[in-house]
PDB file of N, CA and C in Angstrom:
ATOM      1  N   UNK A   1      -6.651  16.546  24.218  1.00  0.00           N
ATOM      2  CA  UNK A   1      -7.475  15.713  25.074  1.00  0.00           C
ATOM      3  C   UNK A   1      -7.030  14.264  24.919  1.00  0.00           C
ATOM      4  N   UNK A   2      -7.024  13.776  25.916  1.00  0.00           N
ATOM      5  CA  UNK A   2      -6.510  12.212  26.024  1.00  0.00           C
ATOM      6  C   UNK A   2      -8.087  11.350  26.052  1.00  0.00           C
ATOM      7  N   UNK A   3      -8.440  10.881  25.043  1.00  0.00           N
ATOM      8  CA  UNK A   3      -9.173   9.531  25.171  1.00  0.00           C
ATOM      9  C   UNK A   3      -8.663   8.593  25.534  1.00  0.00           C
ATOM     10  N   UNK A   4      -9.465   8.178  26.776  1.00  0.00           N
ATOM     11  CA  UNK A   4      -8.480   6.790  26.912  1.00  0.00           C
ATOM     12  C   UNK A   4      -8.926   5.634  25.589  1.00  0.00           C
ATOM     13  N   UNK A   5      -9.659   5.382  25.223  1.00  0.00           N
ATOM     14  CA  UNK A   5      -9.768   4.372  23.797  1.00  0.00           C
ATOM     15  C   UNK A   5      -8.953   5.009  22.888  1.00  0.00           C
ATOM     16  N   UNK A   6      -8.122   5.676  22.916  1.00  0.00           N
ATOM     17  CA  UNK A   6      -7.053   6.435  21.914  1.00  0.00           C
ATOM     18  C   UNK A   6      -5.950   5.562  22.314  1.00  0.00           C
ATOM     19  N   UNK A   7      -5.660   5.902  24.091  1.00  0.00           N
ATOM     20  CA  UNK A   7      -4.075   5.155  24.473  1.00  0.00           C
ATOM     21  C   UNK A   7      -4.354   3.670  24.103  1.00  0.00           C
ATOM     22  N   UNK A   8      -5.483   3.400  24.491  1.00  0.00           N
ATOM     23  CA  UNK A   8      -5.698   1.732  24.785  1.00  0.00           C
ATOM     24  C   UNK A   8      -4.957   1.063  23.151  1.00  0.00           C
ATOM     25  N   UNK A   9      -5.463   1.604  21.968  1.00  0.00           N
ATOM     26  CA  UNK A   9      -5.356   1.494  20.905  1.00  0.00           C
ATOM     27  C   UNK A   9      -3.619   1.358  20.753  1.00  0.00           C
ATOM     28  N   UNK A  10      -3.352   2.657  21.396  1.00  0.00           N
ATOM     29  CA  UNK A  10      -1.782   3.046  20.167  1.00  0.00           C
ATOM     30  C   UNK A  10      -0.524   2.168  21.498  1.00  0.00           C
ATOM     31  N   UNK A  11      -1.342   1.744  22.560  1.00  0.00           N
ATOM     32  CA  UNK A  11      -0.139   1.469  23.297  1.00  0.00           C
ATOM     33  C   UNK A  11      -0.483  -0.623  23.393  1.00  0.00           C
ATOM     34  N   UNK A  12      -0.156  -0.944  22.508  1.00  0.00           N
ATOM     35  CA  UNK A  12      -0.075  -2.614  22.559  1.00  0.00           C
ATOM     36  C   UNK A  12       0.577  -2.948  23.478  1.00  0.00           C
ATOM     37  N   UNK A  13       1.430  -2.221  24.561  1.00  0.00           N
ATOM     38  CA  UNK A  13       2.247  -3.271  25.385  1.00  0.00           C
ATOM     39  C   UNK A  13       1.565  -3.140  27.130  1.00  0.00           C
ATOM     40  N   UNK A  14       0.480  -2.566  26.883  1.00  0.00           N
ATOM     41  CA  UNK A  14      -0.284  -2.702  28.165  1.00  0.00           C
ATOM     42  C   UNK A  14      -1.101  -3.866  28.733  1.00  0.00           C
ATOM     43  N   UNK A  15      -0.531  -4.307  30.103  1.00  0.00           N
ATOM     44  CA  UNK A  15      -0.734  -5.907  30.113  1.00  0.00           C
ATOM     45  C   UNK A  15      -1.970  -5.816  31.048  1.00  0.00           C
ATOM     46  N   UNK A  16      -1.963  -5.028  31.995  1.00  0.00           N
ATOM     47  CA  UNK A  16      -2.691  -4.942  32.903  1.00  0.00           C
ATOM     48  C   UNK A  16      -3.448  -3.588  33.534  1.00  0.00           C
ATOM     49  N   UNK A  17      -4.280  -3.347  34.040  1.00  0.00           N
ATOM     50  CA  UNK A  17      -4.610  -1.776  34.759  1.00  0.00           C
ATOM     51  C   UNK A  17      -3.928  -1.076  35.543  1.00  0.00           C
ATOM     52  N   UNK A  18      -2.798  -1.789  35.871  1.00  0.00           N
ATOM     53  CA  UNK A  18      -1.414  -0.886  36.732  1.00  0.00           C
ATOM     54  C   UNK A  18      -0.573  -0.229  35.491  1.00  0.00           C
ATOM     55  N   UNK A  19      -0.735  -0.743  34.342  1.00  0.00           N
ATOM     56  CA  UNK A  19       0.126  -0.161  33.052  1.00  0.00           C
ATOM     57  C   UNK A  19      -1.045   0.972  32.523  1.00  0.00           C
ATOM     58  N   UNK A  20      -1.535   0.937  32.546  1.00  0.00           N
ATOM     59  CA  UNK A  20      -2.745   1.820  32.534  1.00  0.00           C
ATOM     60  C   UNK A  20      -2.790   2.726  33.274  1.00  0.00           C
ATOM     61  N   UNK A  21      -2.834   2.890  34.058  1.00  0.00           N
ATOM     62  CA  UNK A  21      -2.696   3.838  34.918  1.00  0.00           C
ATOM     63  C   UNK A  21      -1.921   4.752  35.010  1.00  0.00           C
ATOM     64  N   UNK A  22      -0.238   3.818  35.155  1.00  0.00           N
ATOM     65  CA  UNK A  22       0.778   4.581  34.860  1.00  0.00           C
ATOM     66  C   UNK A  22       0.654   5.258  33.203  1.00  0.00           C
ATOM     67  N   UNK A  23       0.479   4.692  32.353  1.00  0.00           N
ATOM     68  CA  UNK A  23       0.482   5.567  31.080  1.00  0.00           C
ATOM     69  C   UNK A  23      -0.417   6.846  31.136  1.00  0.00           C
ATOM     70  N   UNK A  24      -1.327   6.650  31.910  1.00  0.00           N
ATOM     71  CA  UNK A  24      -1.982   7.785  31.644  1.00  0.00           C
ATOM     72  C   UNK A  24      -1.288   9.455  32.820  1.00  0.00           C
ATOM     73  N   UNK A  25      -0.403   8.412  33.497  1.00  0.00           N
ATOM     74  CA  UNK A  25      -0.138   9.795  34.423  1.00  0.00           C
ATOM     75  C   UNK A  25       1.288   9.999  33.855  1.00  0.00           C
ATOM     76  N   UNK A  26       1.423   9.626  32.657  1.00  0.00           N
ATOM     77  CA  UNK A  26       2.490   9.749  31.868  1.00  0.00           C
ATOM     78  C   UNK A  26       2.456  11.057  31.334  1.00  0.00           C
ATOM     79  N   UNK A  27       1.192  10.229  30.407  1.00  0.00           N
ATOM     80  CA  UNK A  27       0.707  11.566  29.367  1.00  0.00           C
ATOM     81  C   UNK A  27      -0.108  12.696  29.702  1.00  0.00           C
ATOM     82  N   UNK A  28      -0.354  12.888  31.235  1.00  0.00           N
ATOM     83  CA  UNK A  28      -0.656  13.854  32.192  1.00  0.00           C
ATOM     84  C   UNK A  28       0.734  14.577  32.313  1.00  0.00           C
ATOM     85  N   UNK A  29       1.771  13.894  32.227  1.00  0.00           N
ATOM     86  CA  UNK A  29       3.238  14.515  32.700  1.00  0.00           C
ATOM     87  C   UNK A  29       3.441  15.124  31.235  1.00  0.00           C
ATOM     88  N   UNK A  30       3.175  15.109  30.387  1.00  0.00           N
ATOM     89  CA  UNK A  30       3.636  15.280  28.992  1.00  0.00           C
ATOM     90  C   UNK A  30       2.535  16.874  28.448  1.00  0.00           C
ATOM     91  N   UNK A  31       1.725  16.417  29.381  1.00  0.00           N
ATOM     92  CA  UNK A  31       1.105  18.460  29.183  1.00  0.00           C
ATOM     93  C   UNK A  31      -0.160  17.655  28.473  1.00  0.00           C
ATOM     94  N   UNK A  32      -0.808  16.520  28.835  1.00  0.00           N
ATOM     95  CA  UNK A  32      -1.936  16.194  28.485  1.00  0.00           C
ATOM     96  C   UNK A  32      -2.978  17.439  29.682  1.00  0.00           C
ATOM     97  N   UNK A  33      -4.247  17.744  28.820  1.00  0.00           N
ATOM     98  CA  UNK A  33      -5.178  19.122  30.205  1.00  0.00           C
ATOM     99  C   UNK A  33      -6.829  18.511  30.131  1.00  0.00           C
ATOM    100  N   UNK A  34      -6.939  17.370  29.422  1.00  0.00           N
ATOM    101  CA  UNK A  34      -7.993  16.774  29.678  1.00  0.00           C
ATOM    102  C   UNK A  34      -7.823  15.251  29.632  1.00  0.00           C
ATOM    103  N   UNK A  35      -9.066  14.288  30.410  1.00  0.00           N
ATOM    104  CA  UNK A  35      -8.987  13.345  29.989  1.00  0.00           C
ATOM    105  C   UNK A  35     -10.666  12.356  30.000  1.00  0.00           C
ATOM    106  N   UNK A  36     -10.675  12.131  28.892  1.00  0.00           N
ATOM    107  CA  UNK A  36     -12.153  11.341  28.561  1.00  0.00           C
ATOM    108  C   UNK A  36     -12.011   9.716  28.777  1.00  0.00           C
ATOM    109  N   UNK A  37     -13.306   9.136  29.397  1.00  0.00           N
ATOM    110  CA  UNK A  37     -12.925   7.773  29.930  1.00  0.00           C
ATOM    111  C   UNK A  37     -14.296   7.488  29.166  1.00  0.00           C
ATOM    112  N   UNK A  38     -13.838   7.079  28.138  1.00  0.00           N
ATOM    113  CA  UNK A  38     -14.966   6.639  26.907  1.00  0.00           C
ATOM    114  C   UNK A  38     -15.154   5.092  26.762  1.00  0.00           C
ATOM    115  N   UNK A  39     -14.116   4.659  27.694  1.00  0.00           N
ATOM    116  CA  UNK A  39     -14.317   3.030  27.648  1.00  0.00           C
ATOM    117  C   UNK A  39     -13.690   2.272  28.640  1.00  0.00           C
ATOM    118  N   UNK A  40     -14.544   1.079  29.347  1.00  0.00           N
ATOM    119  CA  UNK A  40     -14.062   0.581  30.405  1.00  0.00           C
ATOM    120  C   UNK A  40     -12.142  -0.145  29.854  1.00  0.00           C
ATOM    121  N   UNK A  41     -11.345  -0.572  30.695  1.00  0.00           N
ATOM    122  CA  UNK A  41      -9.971  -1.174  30.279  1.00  0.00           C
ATOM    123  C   UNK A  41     -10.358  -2.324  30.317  1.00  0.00           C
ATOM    124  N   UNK A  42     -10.423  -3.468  29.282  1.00  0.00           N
ATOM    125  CA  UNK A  42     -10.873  -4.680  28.991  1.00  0.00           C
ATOM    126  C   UNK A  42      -9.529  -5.419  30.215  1.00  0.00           C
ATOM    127  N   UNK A  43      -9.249  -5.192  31.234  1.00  0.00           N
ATOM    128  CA  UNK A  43      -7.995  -6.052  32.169  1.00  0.00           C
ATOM    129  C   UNK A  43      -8.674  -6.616  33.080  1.00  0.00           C
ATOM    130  N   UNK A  44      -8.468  -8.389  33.129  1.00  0.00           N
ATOM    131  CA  UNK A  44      -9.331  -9.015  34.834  1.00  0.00           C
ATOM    132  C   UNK A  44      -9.188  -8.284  35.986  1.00  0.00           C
ATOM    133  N   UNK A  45      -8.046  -7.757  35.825  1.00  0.00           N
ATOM    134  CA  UNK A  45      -7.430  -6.658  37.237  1.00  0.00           C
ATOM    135  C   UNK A  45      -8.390  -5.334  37.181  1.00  0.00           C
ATOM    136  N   UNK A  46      -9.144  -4.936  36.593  1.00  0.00           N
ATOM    137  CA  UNK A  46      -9.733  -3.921  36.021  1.00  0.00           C
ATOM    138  C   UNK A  46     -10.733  -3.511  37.624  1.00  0.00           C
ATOM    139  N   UNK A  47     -10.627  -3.249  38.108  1.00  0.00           N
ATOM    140  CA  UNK A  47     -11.119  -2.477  39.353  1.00  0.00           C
ATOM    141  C   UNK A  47     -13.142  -1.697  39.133  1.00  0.00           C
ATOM    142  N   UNK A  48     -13.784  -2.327  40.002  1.00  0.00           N
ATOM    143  CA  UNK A  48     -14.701  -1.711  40.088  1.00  0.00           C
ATOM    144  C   UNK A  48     -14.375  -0.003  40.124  1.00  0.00           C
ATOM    145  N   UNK A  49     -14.051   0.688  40.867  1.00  0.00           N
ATOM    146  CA  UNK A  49     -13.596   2.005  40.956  1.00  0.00           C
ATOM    147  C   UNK A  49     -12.720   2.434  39.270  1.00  0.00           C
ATOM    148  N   UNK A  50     -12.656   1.895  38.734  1.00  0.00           N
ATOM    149  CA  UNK A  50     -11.288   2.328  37.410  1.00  0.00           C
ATOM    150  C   UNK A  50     -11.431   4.058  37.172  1.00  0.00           C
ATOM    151  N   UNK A  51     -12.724   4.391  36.977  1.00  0.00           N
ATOM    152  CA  UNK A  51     -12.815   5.531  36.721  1.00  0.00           C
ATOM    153  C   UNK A  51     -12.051   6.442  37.309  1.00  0.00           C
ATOM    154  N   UNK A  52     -12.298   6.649  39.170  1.00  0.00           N
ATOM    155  CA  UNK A  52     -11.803   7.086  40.064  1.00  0.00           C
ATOM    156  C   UNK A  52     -10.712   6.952  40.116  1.00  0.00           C
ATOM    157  N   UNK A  53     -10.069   5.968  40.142  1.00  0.00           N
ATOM    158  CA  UNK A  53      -8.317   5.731  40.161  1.00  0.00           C
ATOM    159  C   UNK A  53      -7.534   6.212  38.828  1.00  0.00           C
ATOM    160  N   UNK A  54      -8.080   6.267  38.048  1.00  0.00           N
ATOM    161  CA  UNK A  54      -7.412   6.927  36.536  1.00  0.00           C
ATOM    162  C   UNK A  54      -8.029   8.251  36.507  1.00  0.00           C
ATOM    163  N   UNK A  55      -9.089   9.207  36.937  1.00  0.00           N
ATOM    164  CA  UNK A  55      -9.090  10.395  37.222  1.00  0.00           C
ATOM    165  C   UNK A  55      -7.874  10.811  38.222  1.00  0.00           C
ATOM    166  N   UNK A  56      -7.856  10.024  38.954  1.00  0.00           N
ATOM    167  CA  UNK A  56      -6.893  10.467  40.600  1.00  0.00           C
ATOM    168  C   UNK A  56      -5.259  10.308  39.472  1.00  0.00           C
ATOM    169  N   UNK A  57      -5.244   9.634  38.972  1.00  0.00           N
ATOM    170  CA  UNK A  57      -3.866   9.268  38.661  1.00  0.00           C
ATOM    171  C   UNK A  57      -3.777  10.563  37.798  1.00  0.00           C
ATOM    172  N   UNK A  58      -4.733  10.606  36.984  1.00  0.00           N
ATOM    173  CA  UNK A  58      -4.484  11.848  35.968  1.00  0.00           C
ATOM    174  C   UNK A  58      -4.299  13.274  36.657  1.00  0.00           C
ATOM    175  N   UNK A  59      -5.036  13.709  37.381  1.00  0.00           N
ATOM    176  CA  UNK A  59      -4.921  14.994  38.179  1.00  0.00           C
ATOM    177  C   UNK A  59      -3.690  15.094  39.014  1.00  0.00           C
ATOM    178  N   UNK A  60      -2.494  13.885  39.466  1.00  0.00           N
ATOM    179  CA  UNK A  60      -1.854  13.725  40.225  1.00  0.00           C
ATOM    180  C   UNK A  60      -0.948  12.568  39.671  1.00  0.00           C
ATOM    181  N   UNK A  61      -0.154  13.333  38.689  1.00  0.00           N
ATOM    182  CA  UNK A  61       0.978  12.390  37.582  1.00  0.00           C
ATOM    183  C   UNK A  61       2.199  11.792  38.468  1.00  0.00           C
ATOM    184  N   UNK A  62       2.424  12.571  39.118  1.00  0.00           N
ATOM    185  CA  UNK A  62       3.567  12.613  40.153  1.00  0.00           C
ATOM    186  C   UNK A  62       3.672  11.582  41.170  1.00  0.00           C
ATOM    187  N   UNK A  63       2.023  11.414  41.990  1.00  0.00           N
ATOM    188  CA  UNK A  63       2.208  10.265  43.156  1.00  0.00           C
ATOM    189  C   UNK A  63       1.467   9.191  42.835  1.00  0.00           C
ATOM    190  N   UNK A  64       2.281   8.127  43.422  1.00  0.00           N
ATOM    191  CA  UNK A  64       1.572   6.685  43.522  1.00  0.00           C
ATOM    192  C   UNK A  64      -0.225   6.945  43.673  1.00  0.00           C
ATOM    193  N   UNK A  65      -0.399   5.619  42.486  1.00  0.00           N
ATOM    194  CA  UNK A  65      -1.987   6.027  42.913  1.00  0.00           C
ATOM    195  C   UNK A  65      -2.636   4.256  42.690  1.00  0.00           C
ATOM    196  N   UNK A  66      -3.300   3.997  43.985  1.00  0.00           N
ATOM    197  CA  UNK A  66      -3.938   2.767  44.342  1.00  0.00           C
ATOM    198  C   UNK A  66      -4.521   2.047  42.963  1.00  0.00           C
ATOM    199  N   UNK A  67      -4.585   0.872  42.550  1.00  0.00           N
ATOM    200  CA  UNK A  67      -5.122   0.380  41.667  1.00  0.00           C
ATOM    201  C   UNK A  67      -6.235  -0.529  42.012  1.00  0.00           C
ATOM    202  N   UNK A  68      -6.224  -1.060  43.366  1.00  0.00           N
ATOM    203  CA  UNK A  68      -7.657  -1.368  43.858  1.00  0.00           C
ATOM    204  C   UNK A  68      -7.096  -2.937  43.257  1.00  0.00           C
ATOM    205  N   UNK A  69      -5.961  -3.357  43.387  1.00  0.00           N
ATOM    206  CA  UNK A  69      -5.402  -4.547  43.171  1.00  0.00           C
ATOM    207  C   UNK A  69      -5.043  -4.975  44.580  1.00  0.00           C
TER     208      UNK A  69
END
């Protein structure tokens, strides 16, 4: 299971919620089969919707997914 307060932690080079995003449809590509959104992404870019767009990204590693930027 992927917590996201797990990635947020181990990945220091995430600048913004577009790096975010992509990491997580990373570790969707990597045979991640769940994912828990246990904490908002502390980023100004941080999207009312975040939830929705990092579920969408996770279920769908493969295609571009809107960041509401």
């Amino acid at each position: 299971m992927l917590w996201l307060s797990e990635l947020l932690i181990q990945r220091h080079d995430l600048e913004c919620f577009a790096d975010v995003v992509r990491a997580v449809q990373e570790r969707a590509r990597e045979g991640e089969r769940f994912l828990r959104l246990d904490v908002r992404p502390q980023f100004p870019d941080t999207p009312e919707d975040w939830e929705e767009i990092l579920e969408t990204a996770f279920m769908n590693p493969d295609r571009p997914v809107g960041t509401g930027t």
